[in-house]
C-alpha atoms as a PDB file:
ATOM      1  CA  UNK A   1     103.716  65.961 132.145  1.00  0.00           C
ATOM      2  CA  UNK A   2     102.085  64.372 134.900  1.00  0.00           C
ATOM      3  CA  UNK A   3      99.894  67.491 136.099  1.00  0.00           C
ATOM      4  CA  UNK A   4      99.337  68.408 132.074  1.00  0.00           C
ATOM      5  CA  UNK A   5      95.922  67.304 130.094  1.00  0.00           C
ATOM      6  CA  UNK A   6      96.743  65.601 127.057  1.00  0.00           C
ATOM      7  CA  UNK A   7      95.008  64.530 124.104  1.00  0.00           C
ATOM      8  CA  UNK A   8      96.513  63.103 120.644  1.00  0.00           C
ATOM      9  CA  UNK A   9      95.162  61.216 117.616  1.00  0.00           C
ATOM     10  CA  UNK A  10      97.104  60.059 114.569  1.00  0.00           C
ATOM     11  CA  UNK A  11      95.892  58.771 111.784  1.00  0.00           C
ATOM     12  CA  UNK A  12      97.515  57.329 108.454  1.00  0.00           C
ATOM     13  CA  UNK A  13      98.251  60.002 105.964  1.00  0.00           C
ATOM     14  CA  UNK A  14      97.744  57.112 103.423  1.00  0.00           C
ATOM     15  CA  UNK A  15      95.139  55.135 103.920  1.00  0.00           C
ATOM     16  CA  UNK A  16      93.143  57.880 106.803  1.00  0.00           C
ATOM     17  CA  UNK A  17      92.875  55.031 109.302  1.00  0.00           C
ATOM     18  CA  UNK A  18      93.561  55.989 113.028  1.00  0.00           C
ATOM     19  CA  UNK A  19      96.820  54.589 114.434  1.00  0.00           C
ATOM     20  CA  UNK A  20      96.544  55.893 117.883  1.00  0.00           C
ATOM     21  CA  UNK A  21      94.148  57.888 120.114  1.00  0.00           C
ATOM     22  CA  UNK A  22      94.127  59.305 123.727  1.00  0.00           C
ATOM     23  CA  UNK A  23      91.622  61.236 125.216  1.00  0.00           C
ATOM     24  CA  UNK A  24      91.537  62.754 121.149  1.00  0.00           C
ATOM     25  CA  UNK A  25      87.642  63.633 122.007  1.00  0.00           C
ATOM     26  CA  UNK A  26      88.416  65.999 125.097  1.00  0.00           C
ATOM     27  CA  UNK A  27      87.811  69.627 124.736  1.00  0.00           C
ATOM     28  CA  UNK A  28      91.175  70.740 124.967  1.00  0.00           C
ATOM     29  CA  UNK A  29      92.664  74.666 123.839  1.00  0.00           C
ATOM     30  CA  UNK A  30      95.045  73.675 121.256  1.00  0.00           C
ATOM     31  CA  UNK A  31      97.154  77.101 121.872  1.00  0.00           C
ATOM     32  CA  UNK A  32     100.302  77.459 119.833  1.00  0.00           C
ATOM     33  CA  UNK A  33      99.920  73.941 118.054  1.00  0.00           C
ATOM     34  CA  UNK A  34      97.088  76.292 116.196  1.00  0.00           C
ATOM     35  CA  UNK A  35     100.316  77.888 114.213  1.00  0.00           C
ATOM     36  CA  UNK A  36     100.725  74.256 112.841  1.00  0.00           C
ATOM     37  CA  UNK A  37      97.279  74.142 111.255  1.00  0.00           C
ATOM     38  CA  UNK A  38      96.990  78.059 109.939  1.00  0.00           C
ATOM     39  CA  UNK A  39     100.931  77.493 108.463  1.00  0.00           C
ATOM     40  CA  UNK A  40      99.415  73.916 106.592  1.00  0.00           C
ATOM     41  CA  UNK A  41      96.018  76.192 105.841  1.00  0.00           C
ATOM     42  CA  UNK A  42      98.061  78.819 103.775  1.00  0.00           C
ATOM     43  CA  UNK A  43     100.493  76.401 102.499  1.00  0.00           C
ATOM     44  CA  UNK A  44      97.700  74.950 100.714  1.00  0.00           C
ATOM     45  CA  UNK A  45      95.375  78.177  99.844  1.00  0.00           C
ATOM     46  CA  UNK A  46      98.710  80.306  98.781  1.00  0.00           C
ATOM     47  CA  UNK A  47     101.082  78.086  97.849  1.00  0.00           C
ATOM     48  CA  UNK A  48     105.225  78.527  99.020  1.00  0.00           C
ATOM     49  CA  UNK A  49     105.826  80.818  96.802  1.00  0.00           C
ATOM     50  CA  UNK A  50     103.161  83.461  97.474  1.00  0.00           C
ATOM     51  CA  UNK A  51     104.689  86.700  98.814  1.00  0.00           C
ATOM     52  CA  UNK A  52     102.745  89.687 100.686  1.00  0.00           C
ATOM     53  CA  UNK A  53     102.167  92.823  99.241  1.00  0.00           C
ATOM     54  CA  UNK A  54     102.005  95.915 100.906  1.00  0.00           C
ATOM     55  CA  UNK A  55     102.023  98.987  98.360  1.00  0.00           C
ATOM     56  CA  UNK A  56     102.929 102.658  98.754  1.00  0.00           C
ATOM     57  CA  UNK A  57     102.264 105.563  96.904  1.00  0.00           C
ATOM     58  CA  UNK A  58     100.955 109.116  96.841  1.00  0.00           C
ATOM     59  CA  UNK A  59      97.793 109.997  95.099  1.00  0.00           C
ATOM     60  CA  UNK A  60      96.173 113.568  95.122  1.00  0.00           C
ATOM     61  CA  UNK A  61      99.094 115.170  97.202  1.00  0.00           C
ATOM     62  CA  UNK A  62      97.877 112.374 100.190  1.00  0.00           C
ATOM     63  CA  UNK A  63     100.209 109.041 100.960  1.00  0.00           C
ATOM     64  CA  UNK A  64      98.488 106.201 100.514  1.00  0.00           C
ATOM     65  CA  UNK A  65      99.633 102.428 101.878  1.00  0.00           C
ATOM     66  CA  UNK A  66      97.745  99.357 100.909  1.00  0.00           C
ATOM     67  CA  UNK A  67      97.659  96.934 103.370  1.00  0.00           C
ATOM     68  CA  UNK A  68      97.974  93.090 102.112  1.00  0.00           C
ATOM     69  CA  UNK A  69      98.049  91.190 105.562  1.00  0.00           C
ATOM     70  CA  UNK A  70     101.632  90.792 105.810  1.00  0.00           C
ATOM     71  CA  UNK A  71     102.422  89.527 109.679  1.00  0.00           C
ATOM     72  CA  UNK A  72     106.493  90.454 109.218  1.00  0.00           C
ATOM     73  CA  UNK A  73     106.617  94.086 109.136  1.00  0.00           C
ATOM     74  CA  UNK A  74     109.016  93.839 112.026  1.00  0.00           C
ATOM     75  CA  UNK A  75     112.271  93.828 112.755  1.00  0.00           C
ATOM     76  CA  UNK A  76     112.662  90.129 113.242  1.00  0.00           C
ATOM     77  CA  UNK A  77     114.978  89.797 109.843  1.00  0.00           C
ATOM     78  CA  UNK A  78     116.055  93.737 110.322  1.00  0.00           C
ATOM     79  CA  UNK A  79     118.691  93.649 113.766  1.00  0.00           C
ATOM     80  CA  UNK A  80     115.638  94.168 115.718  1.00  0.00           C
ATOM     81  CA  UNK A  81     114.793  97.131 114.465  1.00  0.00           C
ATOM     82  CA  UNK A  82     111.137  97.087 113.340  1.00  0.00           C
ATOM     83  CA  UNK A  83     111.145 100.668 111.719  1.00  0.00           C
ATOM     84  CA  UNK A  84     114.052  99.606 109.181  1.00  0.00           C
ATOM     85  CA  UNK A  85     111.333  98.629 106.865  1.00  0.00           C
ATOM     86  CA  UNK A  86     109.740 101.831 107.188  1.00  0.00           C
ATOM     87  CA  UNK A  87     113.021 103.525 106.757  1.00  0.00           C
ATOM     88  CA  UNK A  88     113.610 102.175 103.632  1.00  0.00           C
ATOM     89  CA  UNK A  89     110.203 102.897 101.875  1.00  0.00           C
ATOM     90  CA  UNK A  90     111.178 106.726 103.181  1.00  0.00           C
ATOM     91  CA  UNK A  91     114.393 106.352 100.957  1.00  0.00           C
ATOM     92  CA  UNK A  92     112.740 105.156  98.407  1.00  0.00           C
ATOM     93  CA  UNK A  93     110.192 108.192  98.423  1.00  0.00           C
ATOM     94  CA  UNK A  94     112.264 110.815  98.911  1.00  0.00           C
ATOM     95  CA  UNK A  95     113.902 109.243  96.014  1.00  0.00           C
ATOM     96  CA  UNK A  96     111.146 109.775  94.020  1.00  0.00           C
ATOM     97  CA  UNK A  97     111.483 113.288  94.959  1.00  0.00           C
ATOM     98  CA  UNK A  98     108.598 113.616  97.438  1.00  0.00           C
ATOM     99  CA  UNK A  99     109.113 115.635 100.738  1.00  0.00           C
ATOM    100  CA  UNK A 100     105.888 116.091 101.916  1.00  0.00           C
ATOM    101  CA  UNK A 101     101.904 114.803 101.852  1.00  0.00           C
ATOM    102  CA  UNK A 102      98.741 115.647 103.155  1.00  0.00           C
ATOM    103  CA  UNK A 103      97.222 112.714 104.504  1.00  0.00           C
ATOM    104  CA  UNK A 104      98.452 109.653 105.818  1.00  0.00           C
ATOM    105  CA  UNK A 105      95.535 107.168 103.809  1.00  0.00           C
ATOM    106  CA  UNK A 106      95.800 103.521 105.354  1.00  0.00           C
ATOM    107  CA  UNK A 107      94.064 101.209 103.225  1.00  0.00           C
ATOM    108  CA  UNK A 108      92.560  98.042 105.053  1.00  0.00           C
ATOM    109  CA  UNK A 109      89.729  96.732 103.202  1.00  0.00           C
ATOM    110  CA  UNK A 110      91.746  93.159 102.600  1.00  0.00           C
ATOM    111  CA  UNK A 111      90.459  92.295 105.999  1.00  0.00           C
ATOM    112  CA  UNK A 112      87.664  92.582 108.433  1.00  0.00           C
ATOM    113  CA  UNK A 113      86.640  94.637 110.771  1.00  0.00           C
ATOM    114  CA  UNK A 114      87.135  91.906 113.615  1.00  0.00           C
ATOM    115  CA  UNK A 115      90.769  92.340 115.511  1.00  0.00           C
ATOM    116  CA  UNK A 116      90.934  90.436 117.924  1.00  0.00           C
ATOM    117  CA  UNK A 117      89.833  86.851 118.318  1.00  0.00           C
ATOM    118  CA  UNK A 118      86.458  86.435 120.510  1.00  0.00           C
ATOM    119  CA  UNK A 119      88.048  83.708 122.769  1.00  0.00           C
ATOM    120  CA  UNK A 120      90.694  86.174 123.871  1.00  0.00           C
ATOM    121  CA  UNK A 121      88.239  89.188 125.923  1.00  0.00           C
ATOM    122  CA  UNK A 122      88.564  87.181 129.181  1.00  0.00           C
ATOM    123  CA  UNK A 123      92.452  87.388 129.206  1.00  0.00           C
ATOM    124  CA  UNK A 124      94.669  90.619 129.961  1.00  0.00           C
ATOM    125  CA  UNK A 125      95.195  92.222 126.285  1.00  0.00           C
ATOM    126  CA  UNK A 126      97.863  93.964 126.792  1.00  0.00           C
ATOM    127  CA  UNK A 127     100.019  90.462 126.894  1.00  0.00           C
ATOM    128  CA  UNK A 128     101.994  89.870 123.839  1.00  0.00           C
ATOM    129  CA  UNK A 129     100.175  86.535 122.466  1.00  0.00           C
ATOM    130  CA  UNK A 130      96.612  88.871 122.535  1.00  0.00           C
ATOM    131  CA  UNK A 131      98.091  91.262 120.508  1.00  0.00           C
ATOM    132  CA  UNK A 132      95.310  92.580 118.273  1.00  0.00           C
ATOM    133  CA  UNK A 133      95.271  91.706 114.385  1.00  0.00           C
ATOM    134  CA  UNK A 134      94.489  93.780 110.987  1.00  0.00           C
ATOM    135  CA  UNK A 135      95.559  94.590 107.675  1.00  0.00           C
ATOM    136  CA  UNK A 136      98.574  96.415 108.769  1.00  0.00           C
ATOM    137  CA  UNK A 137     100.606  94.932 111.703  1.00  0.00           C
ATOM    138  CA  UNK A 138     103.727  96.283 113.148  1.00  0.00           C
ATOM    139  CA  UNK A 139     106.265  94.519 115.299  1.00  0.00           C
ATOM    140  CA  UNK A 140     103.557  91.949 115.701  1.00  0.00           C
ATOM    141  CA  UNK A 141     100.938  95.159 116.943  1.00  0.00           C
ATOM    142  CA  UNK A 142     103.446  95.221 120.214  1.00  0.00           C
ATOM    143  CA  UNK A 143     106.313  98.037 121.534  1.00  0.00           C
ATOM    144  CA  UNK A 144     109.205  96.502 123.057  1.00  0.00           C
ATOM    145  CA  UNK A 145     109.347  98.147 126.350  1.00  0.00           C
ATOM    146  CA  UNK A 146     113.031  98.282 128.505  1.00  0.00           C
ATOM    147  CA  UNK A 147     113.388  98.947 131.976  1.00  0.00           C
ATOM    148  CA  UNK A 148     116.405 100.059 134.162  1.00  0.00           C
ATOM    149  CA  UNK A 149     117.230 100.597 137.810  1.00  0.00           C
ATOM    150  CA  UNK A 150     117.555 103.889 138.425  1.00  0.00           C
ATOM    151  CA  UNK A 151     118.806 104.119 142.156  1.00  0.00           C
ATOM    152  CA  UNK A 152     116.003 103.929 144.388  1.00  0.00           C
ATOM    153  CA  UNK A 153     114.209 106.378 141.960  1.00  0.00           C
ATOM    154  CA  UNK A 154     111.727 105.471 139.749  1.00  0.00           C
ATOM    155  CA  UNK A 155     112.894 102.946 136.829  1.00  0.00           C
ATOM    156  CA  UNK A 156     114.128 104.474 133.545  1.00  0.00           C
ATOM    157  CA  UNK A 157     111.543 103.540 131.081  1.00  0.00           C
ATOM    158  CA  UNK A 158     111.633 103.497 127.293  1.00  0.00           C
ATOM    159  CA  UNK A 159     109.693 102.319 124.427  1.00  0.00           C
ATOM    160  CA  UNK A 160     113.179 100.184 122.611  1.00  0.00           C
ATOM    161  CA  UNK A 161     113.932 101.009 119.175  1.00  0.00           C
ATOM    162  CA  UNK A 162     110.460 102.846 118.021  1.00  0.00           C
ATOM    163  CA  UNK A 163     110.024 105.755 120.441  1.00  0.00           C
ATOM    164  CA  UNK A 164     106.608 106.692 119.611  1.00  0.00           C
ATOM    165  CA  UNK A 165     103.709 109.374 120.658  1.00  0.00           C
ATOM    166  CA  UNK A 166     101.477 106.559 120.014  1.00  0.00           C
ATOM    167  CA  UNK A 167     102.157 105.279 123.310  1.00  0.00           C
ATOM    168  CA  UNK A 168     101.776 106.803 126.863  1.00  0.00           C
ATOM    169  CA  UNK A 169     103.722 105.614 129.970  1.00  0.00           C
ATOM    170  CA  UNK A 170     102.703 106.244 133.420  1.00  0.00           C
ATOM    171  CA  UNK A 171     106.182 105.159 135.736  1.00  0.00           C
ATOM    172  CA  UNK A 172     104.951 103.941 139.034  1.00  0.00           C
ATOM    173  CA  UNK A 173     107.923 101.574 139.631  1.00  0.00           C
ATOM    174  CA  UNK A 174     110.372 101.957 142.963  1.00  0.00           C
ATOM    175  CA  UNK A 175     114.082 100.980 141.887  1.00  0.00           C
ATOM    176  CA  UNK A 176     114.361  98.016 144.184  1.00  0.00           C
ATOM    177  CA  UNK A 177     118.558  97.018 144.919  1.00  0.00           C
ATOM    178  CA  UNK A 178     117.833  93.740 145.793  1.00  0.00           C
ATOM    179  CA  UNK A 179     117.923  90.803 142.729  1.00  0.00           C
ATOM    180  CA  UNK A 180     114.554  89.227 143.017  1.00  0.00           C
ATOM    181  CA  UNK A 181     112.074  92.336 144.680  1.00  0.00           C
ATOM    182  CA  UNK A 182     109.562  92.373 147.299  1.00  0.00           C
ATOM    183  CA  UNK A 183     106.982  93.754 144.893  1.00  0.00           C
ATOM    184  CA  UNK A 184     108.150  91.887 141.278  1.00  0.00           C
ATOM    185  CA  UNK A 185     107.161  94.576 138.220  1.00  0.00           C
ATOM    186  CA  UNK A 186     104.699  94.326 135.729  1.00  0.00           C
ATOM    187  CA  UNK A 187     102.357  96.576 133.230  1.00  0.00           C
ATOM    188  CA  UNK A 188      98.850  96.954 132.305  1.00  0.00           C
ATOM    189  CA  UNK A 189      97.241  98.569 129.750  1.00  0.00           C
ATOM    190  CA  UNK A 190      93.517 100.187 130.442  1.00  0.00           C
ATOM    191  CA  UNK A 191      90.907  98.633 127.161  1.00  0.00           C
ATOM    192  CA  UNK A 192      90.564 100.713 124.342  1.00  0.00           C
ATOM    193  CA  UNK A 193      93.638 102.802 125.575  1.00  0.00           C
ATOM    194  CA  UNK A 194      96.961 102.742 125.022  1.00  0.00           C
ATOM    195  CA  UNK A 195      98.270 104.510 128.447  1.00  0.00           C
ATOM    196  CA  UNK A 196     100.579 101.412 129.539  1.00  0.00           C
ATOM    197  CA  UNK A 197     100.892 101.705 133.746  1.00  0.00           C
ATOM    198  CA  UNK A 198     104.061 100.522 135.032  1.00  0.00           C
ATOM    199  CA  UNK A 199     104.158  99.089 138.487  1.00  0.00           C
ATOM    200  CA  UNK A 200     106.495  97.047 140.816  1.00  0.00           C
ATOM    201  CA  UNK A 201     110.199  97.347 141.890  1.00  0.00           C
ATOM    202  CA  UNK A 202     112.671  97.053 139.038  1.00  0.00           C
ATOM    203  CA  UNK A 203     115.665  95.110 140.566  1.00  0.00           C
ATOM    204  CA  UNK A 204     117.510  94.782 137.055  1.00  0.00           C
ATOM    205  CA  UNK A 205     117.229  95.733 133.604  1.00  0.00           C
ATOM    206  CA  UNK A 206     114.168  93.929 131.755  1.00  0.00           C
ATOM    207  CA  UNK A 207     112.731  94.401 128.721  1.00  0.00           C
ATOM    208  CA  UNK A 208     108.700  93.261 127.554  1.00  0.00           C
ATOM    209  CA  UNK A 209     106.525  93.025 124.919  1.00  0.00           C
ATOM    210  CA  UNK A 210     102.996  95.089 125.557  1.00  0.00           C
ATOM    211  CA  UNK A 211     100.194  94.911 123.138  1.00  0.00           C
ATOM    212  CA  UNK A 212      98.860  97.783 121.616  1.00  0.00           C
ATOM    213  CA  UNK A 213      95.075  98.356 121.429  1.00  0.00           C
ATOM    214  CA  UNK A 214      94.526  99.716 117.650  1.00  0.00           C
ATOM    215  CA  UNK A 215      97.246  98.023 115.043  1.00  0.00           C
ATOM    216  CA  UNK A 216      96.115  99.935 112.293  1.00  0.00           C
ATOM    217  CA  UNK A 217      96.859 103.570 114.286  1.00  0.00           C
ATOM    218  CA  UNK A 218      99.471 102.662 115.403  1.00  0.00           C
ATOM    219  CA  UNK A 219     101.611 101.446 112.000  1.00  0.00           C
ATOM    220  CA  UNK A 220     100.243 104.953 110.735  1.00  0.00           C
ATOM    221  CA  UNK A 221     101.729 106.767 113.833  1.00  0.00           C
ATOM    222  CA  UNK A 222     105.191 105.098 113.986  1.00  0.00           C
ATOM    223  CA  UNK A 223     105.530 105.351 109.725  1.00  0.00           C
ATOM    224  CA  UNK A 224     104.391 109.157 110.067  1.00  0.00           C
ATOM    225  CA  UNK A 225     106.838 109.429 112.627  1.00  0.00           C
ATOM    226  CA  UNK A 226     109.347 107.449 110.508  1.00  0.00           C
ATOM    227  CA  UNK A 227     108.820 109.770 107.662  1.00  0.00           C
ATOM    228  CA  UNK A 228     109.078 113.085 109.380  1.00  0.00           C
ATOM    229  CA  UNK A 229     112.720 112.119 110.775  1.00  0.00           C
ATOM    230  CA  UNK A 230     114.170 111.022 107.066  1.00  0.00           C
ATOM    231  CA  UNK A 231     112.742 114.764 105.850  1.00  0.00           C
ATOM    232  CA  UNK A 232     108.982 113.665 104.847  1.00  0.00           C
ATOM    233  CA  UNK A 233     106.441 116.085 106.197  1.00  0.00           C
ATOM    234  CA  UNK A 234     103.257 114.360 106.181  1.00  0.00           C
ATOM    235  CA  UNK A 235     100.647 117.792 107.340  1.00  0.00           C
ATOM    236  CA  UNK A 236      96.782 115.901 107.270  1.00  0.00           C
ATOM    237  CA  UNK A 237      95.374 113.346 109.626  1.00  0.00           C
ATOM    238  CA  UNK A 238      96.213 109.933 109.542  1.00  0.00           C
ATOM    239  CA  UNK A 239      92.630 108.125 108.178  1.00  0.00           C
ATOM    240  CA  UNK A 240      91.838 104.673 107.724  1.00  0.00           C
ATOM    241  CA  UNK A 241      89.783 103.475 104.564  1.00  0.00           C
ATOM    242  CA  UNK A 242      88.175 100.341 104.601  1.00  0.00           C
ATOM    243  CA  UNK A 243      88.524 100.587 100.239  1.00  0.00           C
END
């Protein structure tokens, strides 16, 4: 760690005294040891045995989902598949005998208006760990994006496991037949859009994780999308309501 800045203080948990200190006073961007604290934060606030809520139900003829904060609406315990959560609310819908709704009603009033952290507007947002925040997250407010040579053409493109309008791809990639290309690949996404631009050559298959500019939009796109393909018809706008 020889090129690394390092700082560190430890203390006694018993009696507070410090035990050691380094360079604990430098201004130093604490970066992922920040998951340490928040975890520890909502351990204490929530307790381990508080669960997230997010509830579902139609009112009026509209659909109506009530965000509660909940980070895991992925599919990180679903084989990947972050719509399988979504699937399985349509189930239980159509269950309940319901084929179709007018509106799509998010509910986000739990949280703020802010979504994205203030420290992050210098960096490129449409990187994975600047993913934008809210009420309602999806695959951590990212689409997993897969690339393939495609023989000198451009590279086959698509958005893995939730193909969605939500997202628009322009493919200016060269299939390159060489391991390691001239011109490596890589994305960006314009601010405020979500029009992800494809560049590069694409020497093998790849797959990354591209931030999405508006989390709330686009959980209601992908679940009215979900919806439609298990025989739910939603026919209104999707809206977002801050109650």
């Amino acid at each position: 760690m020889k090129n690394a800045s390092v700082g560190v203080f430890v203390a006694s948990a018993r009696s507070g005294q410090a035990v050691y200190g380094s360079s604990e006073r430098a201004p130093l961007l604490l970066a992922s040891n920040t998951k340490v604290l928040t975890t520890s934060a909502a351990l204490c606030r929530l307790g381990p045995d508080f669960r997230f809520r997010t509830s579902v139900g139609i009112l009026g003829g509209d659909l109506h989902v009530f965000g509660g904060g909940d980070p895991n609406i992925s599919g990180r315990f679903n084989n990947d598949d972050p719509t399988a959560i979504f699937r399985d609310w349509a189930a239980r819908i159509r269950a309940a005998g319901v084929t179709k709704a007018n509106r799509l009603v998010l509910h986000t009033g739990i949280f703020d208006e802010a979504h994205l952290h203030p420290g992050w507007k210098g960096y490129d947002l449409w990187t994975w760990w600047a993913a934008p925040f809210g009420a309602l997250s999806l695959n951590d407010n990212c689409v997993d994006l897969r690339v393939t040579p495609a023989g000198g053409r451009p590279a086959l493109q698509s958005v893995y496991r939730s193909d969605t309008s939500f997202i628009t791809i322009t493919n200016q990639t060269r299939s390159a037949g060489q391991v390691r290309p001239q011109t490596p690949f890589g994305f960006t996404r314009a601010a405020g859009s979500n029009t992800v631009t494809l560049r590069g050559e694409v020497g093998g298959r790849g797959s990354s994780w591209v931030a999405v500019s508006d989390p709330t939009m686009y959980f209601g796109t992908v679940l009215k999308e979900t919806l439609g393909a298990a025989g739910i018809a939603i026919s209104g706008e999707i809206e977002e309501s801050r109650n």
